[in-house]
N, C-alpha and C. Protein backbone atom coordinates (compact mmCIF):
# COMPACT_ATOMS: atom_id res chain seq x y z
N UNK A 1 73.88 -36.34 -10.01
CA UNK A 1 75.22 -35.78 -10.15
C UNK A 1 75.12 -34.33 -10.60
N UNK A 2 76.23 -33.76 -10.17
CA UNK A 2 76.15 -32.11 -10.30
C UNK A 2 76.97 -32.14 -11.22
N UNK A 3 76.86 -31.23 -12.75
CA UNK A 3 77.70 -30.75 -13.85
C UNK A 3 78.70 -29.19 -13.20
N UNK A 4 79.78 -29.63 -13.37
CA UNK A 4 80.43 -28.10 -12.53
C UNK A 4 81.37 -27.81 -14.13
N UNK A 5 82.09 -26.79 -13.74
CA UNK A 5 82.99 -26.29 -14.84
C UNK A 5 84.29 -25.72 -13.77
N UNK A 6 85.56 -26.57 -14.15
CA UNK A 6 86.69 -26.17 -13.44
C UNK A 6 87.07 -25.25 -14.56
N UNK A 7 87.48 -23.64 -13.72
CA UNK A 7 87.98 -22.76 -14.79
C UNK A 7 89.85 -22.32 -14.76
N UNK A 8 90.71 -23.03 -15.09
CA UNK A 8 91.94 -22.81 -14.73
C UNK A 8 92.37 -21.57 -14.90
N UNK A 9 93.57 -21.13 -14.25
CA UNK A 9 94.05 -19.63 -14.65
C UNK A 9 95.48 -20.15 -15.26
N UNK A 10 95.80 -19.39 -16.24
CA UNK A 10 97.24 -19.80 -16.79
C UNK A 10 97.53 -21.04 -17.39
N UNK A 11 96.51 -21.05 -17.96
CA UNK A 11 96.41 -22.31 -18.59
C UNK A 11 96.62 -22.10 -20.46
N UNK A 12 98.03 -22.56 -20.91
CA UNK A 12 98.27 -22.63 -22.29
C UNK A 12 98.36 -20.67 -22.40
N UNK A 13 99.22 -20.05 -21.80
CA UNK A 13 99.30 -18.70 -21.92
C UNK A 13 100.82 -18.76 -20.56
N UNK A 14 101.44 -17.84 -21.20
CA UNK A 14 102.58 -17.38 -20.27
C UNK A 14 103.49 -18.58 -19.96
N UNK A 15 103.76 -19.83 -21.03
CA UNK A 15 104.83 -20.74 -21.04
C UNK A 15 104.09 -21.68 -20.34
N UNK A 16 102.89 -21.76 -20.11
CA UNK A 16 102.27 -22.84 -19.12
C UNK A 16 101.45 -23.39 -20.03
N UNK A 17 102.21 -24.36 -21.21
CA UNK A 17 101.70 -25.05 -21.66
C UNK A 17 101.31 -26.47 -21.41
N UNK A 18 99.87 -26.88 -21.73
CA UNK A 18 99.14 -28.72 -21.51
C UNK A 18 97.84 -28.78 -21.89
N UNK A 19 98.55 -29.49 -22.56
CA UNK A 19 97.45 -30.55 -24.19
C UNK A 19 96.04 -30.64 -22.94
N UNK A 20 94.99 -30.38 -23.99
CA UNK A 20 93.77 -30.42 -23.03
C UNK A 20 93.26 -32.15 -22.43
N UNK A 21 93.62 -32.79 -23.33
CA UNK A 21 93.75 -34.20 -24.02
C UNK A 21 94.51 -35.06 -22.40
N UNK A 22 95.44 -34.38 -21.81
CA UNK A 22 96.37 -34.70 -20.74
C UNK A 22 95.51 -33.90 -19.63
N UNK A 23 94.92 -33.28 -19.54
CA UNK A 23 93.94 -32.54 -18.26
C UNK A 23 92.97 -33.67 -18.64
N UNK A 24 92.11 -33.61 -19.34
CA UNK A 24 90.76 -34.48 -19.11
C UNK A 24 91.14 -35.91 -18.65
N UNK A 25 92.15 -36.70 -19.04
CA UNK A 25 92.76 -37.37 -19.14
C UNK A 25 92.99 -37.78 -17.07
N UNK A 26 93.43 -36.99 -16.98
CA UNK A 26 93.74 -36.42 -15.06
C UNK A 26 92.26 -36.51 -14.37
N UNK A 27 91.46 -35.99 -15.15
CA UNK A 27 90.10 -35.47 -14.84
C UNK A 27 89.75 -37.17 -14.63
N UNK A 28 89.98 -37.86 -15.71
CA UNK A 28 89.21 -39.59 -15.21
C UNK A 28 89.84 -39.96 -14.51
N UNK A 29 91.14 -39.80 -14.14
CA UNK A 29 91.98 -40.35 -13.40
C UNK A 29 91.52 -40.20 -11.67
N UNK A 30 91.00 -39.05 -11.68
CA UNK A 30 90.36 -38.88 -10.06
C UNK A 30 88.62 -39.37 -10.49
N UNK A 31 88.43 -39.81 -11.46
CA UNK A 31 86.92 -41.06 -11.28
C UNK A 31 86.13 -39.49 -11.39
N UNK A 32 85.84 -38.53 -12.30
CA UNK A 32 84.92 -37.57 -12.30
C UNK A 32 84.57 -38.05 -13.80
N UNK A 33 83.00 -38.09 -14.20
CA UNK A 33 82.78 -38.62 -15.21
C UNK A 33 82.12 -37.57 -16.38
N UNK A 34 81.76 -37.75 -17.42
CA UNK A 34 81.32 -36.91 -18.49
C UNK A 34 82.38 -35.76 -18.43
N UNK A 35 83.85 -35.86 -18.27
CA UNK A 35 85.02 -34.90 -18.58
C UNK A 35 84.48 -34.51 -20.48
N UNK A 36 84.80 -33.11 -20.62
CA UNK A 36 85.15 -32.51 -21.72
C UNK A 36 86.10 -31.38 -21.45
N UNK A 37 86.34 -31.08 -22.41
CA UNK A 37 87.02 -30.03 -22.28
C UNK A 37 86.63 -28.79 -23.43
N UNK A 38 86.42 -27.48 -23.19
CA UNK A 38 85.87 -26.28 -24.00
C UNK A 38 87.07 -25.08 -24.58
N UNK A 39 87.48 -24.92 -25.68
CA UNK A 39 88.34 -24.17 -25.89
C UNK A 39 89.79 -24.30 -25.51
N UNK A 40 91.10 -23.79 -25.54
CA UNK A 40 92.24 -25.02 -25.32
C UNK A 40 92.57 -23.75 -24.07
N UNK A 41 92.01 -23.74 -23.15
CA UNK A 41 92.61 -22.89 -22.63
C UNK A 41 92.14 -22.72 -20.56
N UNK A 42 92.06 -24.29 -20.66
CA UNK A 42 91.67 -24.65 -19.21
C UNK A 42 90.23 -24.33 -18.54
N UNK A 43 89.51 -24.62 -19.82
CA UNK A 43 88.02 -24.78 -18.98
C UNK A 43 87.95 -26.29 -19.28
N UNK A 44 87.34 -27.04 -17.85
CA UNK A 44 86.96 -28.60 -17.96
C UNK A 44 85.46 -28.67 -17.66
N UNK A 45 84.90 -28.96 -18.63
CA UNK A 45 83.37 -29.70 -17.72
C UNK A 45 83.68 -31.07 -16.96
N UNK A 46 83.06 -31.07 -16.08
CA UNK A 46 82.25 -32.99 -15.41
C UNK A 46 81.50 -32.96 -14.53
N UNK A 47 81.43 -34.06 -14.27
CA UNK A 47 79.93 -34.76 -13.85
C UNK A 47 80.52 -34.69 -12.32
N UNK A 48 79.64 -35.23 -11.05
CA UNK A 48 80.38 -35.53 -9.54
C UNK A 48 79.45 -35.39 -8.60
N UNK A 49 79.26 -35.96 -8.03
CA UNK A 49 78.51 -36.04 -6.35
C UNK A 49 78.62 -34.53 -6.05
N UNK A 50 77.70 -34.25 -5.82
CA UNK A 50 77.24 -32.81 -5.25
C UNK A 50 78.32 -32.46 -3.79
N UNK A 51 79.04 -31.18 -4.22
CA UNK A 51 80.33 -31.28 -3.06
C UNK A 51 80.37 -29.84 -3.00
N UNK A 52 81.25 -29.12 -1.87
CA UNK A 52 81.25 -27.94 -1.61
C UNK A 52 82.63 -27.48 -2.57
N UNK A 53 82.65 -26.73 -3.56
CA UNK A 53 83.52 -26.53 -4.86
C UNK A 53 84.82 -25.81 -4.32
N UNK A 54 85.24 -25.30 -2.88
CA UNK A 54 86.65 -25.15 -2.64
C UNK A 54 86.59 -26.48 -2.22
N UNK A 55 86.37 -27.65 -1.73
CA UNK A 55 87.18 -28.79 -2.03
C UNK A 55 87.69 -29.27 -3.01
N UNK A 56 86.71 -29.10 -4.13
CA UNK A 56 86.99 -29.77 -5.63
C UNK A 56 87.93 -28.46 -6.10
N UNK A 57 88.37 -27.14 -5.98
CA UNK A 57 89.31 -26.23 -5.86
C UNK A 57 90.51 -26.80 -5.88
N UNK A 58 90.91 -27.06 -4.24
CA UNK A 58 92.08 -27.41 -3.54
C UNK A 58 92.63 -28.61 -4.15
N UNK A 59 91.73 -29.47 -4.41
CA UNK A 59 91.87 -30.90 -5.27
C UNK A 59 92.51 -30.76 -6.38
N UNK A 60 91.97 -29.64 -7.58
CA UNK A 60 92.48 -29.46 -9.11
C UNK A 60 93.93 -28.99 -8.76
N UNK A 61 94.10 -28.38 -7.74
CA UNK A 61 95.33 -27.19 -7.44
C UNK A 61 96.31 -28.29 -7.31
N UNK A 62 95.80 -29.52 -6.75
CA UNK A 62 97.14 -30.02 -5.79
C UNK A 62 97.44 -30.83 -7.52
N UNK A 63 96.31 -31.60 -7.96
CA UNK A 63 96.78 -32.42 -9.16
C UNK A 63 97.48 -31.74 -10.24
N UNK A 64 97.14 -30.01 -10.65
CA UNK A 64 98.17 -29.21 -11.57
C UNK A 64 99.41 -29.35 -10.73
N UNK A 65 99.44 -29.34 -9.42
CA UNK A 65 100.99 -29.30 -9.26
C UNK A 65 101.62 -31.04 -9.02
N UNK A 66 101.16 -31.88 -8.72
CA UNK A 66 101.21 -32.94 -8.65
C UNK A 66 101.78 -33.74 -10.03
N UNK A 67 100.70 -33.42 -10.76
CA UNK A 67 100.94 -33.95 -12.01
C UNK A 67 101.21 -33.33 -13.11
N UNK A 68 101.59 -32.41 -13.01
CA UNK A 68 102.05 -31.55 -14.26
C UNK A 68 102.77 -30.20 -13.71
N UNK A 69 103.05 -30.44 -12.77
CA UNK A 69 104.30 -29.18 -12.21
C UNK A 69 103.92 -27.78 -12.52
N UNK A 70 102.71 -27.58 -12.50
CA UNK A 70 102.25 -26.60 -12.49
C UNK A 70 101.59 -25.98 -11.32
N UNK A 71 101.74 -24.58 -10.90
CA UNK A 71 100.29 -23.50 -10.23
C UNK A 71 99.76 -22.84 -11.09
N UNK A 72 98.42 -23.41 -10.79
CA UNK A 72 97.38 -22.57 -11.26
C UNK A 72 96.33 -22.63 -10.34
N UNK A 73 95.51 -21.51 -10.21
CA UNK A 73 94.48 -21.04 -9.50
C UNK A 73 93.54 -21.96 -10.36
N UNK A 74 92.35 -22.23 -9.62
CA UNK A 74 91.09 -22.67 -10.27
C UNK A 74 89.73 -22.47 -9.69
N UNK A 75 88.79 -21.99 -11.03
CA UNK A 75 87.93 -21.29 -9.82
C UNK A 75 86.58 -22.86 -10.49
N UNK A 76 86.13 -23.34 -9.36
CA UNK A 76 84.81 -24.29 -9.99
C UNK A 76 83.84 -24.27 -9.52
N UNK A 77 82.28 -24.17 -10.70
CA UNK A 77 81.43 -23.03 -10.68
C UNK A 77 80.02 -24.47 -11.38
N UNK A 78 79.41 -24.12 -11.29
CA UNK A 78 78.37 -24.81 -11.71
C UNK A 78 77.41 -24.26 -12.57
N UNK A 79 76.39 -24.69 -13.10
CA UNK A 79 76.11 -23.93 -14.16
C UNK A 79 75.24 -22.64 -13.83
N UNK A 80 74.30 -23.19 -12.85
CA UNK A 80 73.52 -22.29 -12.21
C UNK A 80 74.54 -20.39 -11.99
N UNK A 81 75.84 -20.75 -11.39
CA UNK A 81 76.58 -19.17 -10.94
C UNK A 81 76.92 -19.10 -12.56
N UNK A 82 77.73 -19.81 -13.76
CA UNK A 82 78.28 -19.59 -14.66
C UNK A 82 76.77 -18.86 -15.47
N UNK A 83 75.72 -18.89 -15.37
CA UNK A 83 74.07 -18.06 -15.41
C UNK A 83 74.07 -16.86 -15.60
N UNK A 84 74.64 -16.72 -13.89
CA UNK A 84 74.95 -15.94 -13.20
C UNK A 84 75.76 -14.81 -13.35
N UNK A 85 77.11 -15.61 -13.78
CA UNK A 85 77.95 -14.68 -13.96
C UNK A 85 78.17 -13.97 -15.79
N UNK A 86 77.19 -14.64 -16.14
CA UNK A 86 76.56 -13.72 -17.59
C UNK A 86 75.74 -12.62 -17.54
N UNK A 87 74.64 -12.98 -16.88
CA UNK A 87 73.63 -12.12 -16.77
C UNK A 87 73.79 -11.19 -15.81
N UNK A 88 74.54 -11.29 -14.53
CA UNK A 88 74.64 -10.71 -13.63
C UNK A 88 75.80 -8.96 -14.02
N UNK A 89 76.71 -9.34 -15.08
CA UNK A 89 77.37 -8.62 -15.63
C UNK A 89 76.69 -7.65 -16.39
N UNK A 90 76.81 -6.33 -15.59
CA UNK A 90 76.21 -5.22 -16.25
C UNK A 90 76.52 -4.82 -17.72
N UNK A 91 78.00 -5.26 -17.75
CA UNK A 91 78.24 -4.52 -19.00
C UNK A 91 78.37 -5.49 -20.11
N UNK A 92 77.26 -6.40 -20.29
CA UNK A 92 77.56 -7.41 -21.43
C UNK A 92 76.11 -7.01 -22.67
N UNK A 93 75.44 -5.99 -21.55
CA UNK A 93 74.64 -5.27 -22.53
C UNK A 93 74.76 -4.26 -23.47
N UNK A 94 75.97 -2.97 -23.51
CA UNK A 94 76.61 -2.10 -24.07
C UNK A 94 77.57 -2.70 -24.53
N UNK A 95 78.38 -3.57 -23.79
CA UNK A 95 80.09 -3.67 -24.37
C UNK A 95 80.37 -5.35 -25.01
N UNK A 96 81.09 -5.41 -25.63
CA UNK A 96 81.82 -5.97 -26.87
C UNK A 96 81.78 -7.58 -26.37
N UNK A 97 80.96 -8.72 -26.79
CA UNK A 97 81.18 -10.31 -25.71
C UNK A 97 82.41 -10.54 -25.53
N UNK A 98 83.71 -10.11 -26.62
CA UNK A 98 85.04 -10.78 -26.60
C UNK A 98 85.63 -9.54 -25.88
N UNK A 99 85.18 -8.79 -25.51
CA UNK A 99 86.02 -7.46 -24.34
C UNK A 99 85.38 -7.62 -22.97
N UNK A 100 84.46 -7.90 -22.67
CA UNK A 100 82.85 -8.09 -21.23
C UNK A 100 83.67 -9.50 -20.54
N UNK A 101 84.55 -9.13 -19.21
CA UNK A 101 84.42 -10.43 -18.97
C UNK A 101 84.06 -10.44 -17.32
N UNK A 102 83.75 -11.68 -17.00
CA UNK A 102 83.87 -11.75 -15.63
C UNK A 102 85.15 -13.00 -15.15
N UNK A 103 85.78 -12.17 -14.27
CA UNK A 103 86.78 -12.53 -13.28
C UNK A 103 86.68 -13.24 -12.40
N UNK A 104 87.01 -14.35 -12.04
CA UNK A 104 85.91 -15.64 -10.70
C UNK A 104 87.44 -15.93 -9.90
N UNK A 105 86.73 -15.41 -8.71
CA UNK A 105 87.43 -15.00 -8.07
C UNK A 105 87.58 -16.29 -6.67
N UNK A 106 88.26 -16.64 -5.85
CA UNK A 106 88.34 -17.08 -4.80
C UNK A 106 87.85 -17.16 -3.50
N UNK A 107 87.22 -15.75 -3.30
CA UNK A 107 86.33 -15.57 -2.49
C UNK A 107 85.62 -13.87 -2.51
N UNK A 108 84.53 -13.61 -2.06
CA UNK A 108 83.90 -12.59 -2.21
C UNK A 108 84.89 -11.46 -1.58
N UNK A 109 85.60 -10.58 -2.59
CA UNK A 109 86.05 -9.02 -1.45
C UNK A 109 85.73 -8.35 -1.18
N UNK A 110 85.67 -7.60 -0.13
CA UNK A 110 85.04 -6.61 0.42
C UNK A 110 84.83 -5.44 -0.21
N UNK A 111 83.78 -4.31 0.08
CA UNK A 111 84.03 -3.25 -0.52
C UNK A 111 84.75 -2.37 -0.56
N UNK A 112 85.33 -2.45 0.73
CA UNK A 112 86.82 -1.48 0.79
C UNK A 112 87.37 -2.03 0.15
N UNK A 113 88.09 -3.15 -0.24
CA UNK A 113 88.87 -3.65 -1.68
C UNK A 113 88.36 -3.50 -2.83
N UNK A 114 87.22 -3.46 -2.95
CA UNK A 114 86.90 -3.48 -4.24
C UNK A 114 87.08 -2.00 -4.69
N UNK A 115 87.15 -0.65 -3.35
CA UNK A 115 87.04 0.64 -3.67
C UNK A 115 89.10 1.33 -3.38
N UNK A 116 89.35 -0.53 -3.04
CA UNK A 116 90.96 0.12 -2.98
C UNK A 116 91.16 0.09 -4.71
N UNK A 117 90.76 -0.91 -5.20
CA UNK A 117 90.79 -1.65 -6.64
C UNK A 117 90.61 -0.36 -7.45
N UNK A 118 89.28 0.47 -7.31
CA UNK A 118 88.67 1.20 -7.85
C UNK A 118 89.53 2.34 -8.03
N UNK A 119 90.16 2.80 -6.71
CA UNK A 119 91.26 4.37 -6.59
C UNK A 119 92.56 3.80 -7.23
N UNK A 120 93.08 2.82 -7.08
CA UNK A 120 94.14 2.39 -7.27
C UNK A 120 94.13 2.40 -9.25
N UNK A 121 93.16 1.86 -9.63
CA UNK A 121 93.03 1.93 -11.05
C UNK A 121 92.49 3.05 -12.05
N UNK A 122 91.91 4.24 -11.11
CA UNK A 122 91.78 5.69 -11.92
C UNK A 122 92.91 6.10 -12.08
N UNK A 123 92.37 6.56 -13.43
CA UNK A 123 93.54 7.48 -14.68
C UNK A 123 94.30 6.24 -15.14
N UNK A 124 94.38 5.20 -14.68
CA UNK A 124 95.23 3.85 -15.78
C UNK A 124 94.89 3.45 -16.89
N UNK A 125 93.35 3.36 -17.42
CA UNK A 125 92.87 2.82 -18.45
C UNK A 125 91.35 2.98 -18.66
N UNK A 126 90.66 2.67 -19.61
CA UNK A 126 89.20 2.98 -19.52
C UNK A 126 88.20 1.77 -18.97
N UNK A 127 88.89 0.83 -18.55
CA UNK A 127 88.22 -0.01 -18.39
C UNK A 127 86.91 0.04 -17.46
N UNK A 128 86.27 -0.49 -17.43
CA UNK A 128 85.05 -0.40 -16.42
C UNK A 128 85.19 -1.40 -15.44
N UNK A 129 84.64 -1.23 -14.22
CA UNK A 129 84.76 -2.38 -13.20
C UNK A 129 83.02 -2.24 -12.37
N UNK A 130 82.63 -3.74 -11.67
CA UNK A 130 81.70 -3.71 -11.33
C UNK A 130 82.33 -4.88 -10.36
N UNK A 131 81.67 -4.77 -9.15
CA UNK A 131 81.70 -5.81 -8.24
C UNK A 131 80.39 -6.98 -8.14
N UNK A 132 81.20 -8.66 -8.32
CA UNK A 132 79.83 -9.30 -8.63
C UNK A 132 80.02 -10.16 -7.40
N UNK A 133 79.28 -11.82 -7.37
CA UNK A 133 79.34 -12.85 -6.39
C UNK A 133 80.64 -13.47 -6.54
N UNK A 134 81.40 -13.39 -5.53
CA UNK A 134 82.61 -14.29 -5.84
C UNK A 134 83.37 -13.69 -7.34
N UNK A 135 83.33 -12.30 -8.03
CA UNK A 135 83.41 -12.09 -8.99
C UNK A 135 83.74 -11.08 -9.31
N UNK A 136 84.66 -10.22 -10.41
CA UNK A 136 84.73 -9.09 -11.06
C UNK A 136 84.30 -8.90 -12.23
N UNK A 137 83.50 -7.65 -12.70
CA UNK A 137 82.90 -8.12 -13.53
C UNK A 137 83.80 -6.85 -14.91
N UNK A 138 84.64 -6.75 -15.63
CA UNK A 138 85.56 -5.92 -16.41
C UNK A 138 84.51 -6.04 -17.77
N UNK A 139 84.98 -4.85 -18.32
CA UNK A 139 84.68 -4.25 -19.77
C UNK A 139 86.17 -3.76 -19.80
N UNK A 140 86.89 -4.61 -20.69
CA UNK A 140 88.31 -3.98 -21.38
C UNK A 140 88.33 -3.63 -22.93
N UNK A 141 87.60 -2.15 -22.50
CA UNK A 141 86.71 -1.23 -23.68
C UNK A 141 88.03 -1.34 -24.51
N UNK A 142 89.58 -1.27 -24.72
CA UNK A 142 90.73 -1.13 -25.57
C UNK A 142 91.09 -2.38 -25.79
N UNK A 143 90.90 -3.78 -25.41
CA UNK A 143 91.38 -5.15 -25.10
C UNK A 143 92.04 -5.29 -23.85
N UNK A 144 91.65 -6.51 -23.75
CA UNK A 144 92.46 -7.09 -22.13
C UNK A 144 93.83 -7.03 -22.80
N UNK A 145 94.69 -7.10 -24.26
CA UNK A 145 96.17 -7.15 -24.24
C UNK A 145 96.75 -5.86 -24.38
N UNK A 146 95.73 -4.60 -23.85
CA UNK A 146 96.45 -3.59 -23.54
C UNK A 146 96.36 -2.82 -22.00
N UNK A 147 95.80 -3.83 -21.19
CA UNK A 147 95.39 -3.43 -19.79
C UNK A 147 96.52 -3.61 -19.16
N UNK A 148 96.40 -2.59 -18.21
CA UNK A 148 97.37 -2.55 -16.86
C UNK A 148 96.54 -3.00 -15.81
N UNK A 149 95.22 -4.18 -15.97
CA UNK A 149 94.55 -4.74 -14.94
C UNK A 149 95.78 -6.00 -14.63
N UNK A 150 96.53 -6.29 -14.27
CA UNK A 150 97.12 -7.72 -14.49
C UNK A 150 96.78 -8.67 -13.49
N UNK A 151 96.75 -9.60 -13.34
CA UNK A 151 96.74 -10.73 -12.41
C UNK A 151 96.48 -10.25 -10.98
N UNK A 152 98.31 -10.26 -11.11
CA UNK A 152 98.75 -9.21 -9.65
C UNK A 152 98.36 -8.19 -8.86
N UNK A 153 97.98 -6.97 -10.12
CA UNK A 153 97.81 -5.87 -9.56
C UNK A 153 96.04 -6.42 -9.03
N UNK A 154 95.46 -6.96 -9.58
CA UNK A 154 93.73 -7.27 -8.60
C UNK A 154 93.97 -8.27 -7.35
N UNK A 155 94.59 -8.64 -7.66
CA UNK A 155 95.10 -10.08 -6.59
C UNK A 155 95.80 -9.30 -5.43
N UNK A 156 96.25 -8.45 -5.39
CA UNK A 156 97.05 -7.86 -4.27
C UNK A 156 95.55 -6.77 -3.69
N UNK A 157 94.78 -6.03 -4.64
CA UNK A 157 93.81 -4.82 -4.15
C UNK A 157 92.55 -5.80 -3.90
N UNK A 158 92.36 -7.16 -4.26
CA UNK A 158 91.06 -7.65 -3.51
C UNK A 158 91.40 -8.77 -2.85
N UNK A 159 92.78 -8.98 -2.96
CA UNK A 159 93.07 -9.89 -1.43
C UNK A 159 92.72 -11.66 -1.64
N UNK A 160 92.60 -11.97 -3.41
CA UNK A 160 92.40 -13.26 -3.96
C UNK A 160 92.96 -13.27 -4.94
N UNK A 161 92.64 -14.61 -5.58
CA UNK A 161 93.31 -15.02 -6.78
C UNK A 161 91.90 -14.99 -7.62
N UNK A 162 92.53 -15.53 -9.22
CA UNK A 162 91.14 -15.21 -10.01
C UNK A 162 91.51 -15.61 -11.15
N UNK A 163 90.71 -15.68 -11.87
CA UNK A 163 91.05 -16.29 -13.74
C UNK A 163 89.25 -15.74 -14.49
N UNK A 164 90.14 -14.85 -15.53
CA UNK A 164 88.84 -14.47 -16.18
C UNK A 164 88.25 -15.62 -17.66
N UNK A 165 87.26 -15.20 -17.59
CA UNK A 165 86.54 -15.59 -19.28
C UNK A 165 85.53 -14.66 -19.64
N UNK A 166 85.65 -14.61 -21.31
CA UNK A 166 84.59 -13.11 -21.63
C UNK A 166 83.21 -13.93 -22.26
N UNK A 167 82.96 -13.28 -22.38
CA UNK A 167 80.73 -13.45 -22.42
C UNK A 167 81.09 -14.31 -23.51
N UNK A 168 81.26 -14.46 -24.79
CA UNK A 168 81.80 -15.03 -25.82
C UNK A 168 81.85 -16.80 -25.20
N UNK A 169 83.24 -16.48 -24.39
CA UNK A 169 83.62 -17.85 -24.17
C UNK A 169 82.83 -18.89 -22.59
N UNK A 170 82.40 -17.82 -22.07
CA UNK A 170 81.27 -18.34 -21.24
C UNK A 170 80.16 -18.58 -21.60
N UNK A 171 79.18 -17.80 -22.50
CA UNK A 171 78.05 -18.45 -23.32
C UNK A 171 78.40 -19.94 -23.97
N UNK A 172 79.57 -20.13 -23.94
CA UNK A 172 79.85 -21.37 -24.84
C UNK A 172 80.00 -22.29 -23.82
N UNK A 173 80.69 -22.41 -22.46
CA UNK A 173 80.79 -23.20 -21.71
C UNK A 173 79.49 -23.81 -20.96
N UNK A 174 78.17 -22.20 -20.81
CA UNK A 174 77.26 -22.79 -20.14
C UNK A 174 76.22 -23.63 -21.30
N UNK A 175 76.51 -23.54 -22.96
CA UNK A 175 75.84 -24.58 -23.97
C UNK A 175 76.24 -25.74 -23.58
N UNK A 176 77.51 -25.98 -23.23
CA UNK A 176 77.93 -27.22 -23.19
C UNK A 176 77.38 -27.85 -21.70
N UNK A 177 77.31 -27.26 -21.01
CA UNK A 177 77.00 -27.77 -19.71
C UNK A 177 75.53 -27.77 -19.80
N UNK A 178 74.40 -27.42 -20.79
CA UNK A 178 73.01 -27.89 -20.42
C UNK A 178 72.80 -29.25 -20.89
């Protein structure tokens, strides 16, 4: 069995509140085993037959709206990319674990998006940007709660959806998953 990590977006932030207790809960309910849950804020570990992870995607998507009247994006990653998307992040060596995050994204964007992303966001803020696998990789050198990166504005310039976590709270997800 493959250990994956479903990473929700909007989860317990922006009125989209649910008890983690009621997700894992969902999580046995579709028969996925060794459910936990990490921090209250829509990361799930479990266990599952080795599967191509936009199925197990489309699956979490339909049960947030199914069963709890919710959309949320979900990006699910295994431990091997969640590795990945630590180390692979340039800026988790200079900049701050609770400011360094990477963005997991829906599908890989191109570089012309990633260089619409890039023009579109000079002179807005200091943030740093790096393009990763399936991924953005941000330093929100002032805090992410003073960025004009929002949801939207990346979701419209790379042409996906996405939900971040910072080095901090991903070092913690990939402990739990060894």
């Amino acid at each position: 069995m493959t250990r994956y990590v479903a990473l929700f977006g909007s989860i317990n932030v922006g009125g989209n509140r649910l008890k983690m207790a009621d997700l894992r809960y969902a999580f046995e309910r579709e028969e996925f085993e060794d459910v936990e849950t990490v921090v209250a804020s829509g990361n799930v570990l479990f266990s599952f037959d080795d599967r191509p992870t936009d199925g197990l995607e489309d699956l979490f998507a339909h049960m947030m709206r199914d069963r709890f009247d919710m959309k949320s994006f979900v990006a699910v990653r295994t431990a091997v990319e969640i590795r990945a998307a630590i180390e692979d992040n340039p800026f988790r060596i200079d900049g701050a674990e609770n400011l360094v995050h990477t963005h997991f994204l829906a599908h890989q964007p191109s570089q012309a998006q990633f260089d619409t992303l890039l023009r579109d966001h000079a002179g807005r803020g200091p943030e740093r940007l790096a393009l990763g696998d399936r991924a953005l990789f941000i330093d929100f050198e002032d805090g992410a709660g003073n960025t004009k990166l929002s949801g939207p504005f990346l979701a419209k310039r790379l042409g996906c959806d996405g939900t971040a976590r910072n080095m901090r709270s991903l070092q913690r997800i990939l402990d739990k998953m060894a």
